[in-house]
Every structure is written in C-alpha cells, then in structure tokens.
Protein backbone atom coordinates (compact mmCIF):
# COMPACT_ATOMS: atom_id res chain seq x y z
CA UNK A 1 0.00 0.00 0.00
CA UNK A 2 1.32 3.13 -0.75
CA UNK A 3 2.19 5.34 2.26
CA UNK A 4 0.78 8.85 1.03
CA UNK A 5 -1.61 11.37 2.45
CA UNK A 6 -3.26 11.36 -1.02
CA UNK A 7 -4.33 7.73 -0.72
CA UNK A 8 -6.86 7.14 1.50
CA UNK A 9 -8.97 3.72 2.81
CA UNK A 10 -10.96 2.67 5.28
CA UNK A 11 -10.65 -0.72 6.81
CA UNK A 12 -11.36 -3.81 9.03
CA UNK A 13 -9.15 -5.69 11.04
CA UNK A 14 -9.39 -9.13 12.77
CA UNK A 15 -6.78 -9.75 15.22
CA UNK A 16 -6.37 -13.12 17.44
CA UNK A 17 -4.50 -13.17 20.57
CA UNK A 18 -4.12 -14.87 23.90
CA UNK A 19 -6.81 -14.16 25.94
CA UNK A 20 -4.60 -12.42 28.45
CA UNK A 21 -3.80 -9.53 26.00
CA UNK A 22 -6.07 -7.06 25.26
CA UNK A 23 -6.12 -5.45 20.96
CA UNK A 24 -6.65 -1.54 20.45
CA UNK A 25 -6.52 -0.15 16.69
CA UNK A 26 -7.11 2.85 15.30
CA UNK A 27 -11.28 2.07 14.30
CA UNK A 28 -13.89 1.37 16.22
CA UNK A 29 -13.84 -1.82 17.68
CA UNK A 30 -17.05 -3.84 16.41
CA UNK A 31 -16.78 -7.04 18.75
CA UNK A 32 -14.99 -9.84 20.90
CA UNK A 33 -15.39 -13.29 20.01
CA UNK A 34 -13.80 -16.18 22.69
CA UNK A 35 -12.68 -18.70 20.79
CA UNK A 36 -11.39 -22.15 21.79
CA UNK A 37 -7.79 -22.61 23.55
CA UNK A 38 -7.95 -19.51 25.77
CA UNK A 39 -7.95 -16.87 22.77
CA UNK A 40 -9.90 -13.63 21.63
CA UNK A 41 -10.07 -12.03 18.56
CA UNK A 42 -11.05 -8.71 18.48
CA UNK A 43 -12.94 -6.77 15.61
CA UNK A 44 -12.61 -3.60 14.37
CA UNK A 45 -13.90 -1.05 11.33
CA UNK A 46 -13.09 2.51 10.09
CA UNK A 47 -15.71 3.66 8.34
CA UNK A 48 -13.64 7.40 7.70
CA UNK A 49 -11.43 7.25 4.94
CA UNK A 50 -7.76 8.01 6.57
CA UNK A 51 -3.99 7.63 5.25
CA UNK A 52 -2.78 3.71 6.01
CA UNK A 53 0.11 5.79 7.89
CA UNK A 54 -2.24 6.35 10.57
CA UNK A 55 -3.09 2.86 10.84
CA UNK A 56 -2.36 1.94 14.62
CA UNK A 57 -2.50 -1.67 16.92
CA UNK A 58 -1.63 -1.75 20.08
CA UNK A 59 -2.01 -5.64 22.09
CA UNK A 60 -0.36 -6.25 25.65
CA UNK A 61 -1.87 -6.17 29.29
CA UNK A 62 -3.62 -3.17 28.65
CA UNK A 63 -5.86 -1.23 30.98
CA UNK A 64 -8.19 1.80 30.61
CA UNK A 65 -8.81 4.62 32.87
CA UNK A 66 -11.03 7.37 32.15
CA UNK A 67 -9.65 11.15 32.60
CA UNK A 68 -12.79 13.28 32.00
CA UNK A 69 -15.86 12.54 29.63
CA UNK A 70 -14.53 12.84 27.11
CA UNK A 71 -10.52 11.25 27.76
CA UNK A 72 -9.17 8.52 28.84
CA UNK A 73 -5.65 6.54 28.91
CA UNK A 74 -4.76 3.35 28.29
CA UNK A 75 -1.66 1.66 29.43
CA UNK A 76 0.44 -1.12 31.23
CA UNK A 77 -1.17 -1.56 35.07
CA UNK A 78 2.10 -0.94 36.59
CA UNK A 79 2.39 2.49 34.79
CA UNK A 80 -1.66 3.81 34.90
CA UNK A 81 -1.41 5.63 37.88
CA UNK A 82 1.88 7.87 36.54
CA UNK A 83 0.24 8.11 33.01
CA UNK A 84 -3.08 9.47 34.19
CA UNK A 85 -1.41 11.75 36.44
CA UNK A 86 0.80 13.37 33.89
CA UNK A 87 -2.66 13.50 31.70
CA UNK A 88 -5.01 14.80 34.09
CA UNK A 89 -5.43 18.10 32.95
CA UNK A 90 -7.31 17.27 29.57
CA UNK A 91 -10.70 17.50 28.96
C-alpha cells in the first residue's frame, strides 16, 4: 500500500490473541469473540477514509482509565497511575 496522504482507505481488522492480552486499533472496535484454547479475537472497522500511515495496533496487558468525559488513557497496570497523572489536565 502506498504510504501517502493522497491515498486514502478505510478498513477492518481481525486480530487473534491470547486471551490475556487485550487489541486496540485505530477504528472502532465492532466485537470480541472467545474462541477455543484460551484466545480472543477482536474486531474492528473505520468507516472514515484516513492515510494507512495512521493505521495503529496496540495488544499487551492493557488497561483503561477514564480522565474526564470525554478522555481517557490506556496503558500497562504498573504504569496507569503515573500516566493518568501526567494526563489529568485534559478534557
């Protein structure tokens, strides 16, 4: 795929993992299927055409905690508390 501002897509992914990981991508995430042998696959769509440069995936022990109404962080558990401290002022 060419890597261009001009070019723009949208997408789906489908990504399979353990089930102790957690997926984020860049689209909204459409669904969690448990599948056999203790692994998820998560689904996603972007429905707003975007440059594949800003195509993102994230998967590890993720966790979420929300900022304001609007923001929220996600990162490792050991490193939430820092994160959302050095992001609380956005809203």
């Amino acid at each position: 795929m060419q890597d261009t501002p001009a070019n723009k897509i949208t997408y789906e992914a489908h990504i399979s993992v353990s089930s102790e990981f957690v997926v984020k991508v860049s689209a909204n995430e459409t669904g969690i299927e448990n599948l056999p042998n203790n692994i998820n696959r998560y689904n996603f769509y972007n429905q707003i055409k975007m440059p594949s440069y800003l195509i993102a995936i994230a998967v590890g022990d993720l966790v979420y905690r929300p900022l304001g109404r609007r923001v929220g962080v996600y990162t490792e558990p050991s490193q939430i508390d820092a994160v959302a401290a050095e992001l609380d002022t956005l809203e």
